[in-house]
Protein backbone atom coordinates (compact mmCIF):
# COMPACT_ATOMS: atom_id res chain seq x y z
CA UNK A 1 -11.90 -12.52 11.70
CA UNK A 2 -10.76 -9.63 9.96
CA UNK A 3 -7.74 -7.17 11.21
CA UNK A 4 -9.54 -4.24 10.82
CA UNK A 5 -12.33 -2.27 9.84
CA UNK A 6 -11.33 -2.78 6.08
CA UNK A 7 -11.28 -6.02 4.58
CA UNK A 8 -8.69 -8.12 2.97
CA UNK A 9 -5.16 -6.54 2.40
CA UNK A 10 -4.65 -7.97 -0.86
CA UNK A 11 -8.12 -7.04 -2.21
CA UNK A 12 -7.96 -3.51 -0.96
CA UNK A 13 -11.93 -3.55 -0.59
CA UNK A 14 -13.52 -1.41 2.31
CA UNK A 15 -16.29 -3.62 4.59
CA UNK A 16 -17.48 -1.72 7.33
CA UNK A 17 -18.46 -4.31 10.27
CA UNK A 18 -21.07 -4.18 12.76
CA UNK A 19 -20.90 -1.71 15.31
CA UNK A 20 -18.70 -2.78 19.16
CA UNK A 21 -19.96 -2.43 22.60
CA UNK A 22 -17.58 0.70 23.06
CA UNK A 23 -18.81 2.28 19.77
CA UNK A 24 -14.80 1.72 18.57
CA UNK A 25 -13.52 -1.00 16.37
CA UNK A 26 -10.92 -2.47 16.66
CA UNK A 27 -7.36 -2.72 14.44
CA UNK A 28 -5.01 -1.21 12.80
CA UNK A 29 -6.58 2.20 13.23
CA UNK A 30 -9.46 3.13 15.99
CA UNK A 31 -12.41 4.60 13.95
CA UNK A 32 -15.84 5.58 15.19
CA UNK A 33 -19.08 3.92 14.61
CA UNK A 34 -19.89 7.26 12.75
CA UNK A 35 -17.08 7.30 10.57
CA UNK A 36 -17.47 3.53 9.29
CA UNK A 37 -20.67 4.16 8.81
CA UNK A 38 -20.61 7.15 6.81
CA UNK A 39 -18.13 5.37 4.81
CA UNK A 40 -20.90 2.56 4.07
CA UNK A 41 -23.46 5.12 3.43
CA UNK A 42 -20.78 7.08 0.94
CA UNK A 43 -20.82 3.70 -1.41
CA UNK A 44 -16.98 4.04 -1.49
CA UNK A 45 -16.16 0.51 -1.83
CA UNK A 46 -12.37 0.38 -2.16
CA UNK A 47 -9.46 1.56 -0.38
CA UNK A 48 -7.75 3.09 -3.44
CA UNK A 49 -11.04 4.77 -4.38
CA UNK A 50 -10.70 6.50 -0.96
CA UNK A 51 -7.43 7.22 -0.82
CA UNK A 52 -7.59 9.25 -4.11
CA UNK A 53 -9.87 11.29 -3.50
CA UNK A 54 -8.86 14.58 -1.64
CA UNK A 55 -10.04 16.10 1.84
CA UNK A 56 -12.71 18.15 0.60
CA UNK A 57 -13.65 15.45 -1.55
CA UNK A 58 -13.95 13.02 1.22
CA UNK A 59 -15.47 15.48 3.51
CA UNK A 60 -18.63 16.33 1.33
CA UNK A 61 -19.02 12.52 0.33
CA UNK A 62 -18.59 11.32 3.71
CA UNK A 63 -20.65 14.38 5.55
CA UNK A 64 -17.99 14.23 8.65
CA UNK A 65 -15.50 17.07 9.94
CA UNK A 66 -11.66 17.07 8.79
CA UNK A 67 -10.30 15.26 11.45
CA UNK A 68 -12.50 11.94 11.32
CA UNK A 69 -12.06 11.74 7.72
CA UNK A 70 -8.30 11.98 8.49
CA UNK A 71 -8.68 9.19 10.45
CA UNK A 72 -10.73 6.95 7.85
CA UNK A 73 -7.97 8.09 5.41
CA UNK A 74 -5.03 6.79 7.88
CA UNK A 75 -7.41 3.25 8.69
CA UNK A 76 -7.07 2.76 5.09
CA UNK A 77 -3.80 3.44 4.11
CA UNK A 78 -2.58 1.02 7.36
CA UNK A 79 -4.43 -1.57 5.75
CA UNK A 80 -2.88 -1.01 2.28
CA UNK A 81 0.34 -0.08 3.22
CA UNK A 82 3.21 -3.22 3.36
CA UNK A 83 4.61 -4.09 7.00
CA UNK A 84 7.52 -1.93 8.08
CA UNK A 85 11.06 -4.06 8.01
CA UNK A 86 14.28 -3.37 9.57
CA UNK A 87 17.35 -2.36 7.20
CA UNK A 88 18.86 -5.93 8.64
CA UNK A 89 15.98 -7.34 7.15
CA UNK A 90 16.17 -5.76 4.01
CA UNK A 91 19.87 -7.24 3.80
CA UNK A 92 18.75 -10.48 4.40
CA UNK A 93 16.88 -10.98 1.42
CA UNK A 94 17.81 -11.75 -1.69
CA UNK A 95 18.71 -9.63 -4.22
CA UNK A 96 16.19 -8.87 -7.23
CA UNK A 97 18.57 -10.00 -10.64
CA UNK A 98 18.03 -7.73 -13.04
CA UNK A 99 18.81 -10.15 -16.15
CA UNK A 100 22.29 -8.42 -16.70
CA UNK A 101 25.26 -9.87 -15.28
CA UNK A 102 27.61 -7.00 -15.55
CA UNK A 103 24.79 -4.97 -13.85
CA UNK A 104 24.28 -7.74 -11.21
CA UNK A 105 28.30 -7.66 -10.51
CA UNK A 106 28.18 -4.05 -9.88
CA UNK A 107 25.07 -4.33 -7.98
CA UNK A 108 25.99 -7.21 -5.51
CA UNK A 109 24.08 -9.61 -6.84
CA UNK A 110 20.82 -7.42 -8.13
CA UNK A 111 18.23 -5.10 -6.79
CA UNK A 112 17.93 -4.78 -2.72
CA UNK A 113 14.38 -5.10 -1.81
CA UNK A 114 13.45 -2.05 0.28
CA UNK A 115 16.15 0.29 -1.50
CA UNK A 116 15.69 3.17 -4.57
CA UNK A 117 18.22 2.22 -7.31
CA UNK A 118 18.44 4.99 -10.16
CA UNK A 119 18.71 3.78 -13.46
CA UNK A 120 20.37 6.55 -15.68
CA UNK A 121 21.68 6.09 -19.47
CA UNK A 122 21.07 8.37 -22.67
CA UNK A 123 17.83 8.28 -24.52
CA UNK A 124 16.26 5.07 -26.28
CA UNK A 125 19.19 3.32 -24.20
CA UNK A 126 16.64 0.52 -22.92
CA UNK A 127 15.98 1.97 -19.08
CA UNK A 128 11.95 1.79 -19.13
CA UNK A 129 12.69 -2.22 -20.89
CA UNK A 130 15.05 -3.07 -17.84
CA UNK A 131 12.61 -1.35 -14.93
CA UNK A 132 9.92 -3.49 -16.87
CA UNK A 133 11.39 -6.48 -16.98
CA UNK A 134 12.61 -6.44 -13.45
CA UNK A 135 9.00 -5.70 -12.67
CA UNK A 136 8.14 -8.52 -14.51
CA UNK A 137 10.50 -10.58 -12.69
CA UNK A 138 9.41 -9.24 -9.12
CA UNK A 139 6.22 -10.25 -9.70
CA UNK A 140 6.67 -13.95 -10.47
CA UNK A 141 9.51 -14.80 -8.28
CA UNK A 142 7.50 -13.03 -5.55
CA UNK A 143 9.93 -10.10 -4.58
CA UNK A 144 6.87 -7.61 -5.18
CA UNK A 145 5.63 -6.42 -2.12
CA UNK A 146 3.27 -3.49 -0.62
């Protein structure tokens, strides 16, 4: 059984499930029976599809007032967005290397999950090639998240 009125997190996909007894669904976010199916009517069929478009946009696809496609907006970002951790979690994990030793020394080890590191340097200096290739690396060692 699914969390919530979207489908899986990793596929970012929108299903809209049969209607409850109390005419709310239940997860992350409460929507109405109206709203989800307005949303299956729209033929908006991912999260990220629905999450760029704006309010007005949304509103005339959707045919509902403001505030329920405010709440389709925040059921789909909760279903998109990565689980909140504590800043002692955040220290618990390991460090992201960035391929550098000198930069690792200075940066305890590498990159903190969870934390915004600038990376500043003259032009053609190699900054875009590092933020790639720690990227790169967050993806296969499986520090990516969100």
């Amino acid at each position: 059984d699914r969390a919530g009125p979207f489908s899986h997190r990793h596929s970012r996909m929108i299903a809209v499930r049969p209607a409850a007894p109390d005419n709310v669904l239940h997860g992350p976010k409460q929507l109405s029976q109206e709203a989800l199916l307005a949303v299956q009517r729209s033929g908006i069929t991912s999260a990220r599809r629905l999450l760029c478009m704006s309010e007005l946009e949304l509103v005339e696809a959707l045919d509902l007032y403001v505030s329920d496609v405010r709440a389709v907006v925040a059921a789909a970002a909760a279903v998109c967005a990565p689980p909140p951790s504590t800043a002692q979690q955040l220290m618990r994990e390991a460090p992201l290397p960035t391929g550098l030793a000198a930069l690792d020394g200075h940066l305890g080890g590498g990159l903190r999950p969870g934390s915004v590191t600038e990376i500043v340097g003259a032009s053609a200096v190699g900054k875009t090639e590092l933020c790639l290739a720690v990227a790169a690396e967050a993806l296969v060692t499986g520090h990516a998240r969100g």
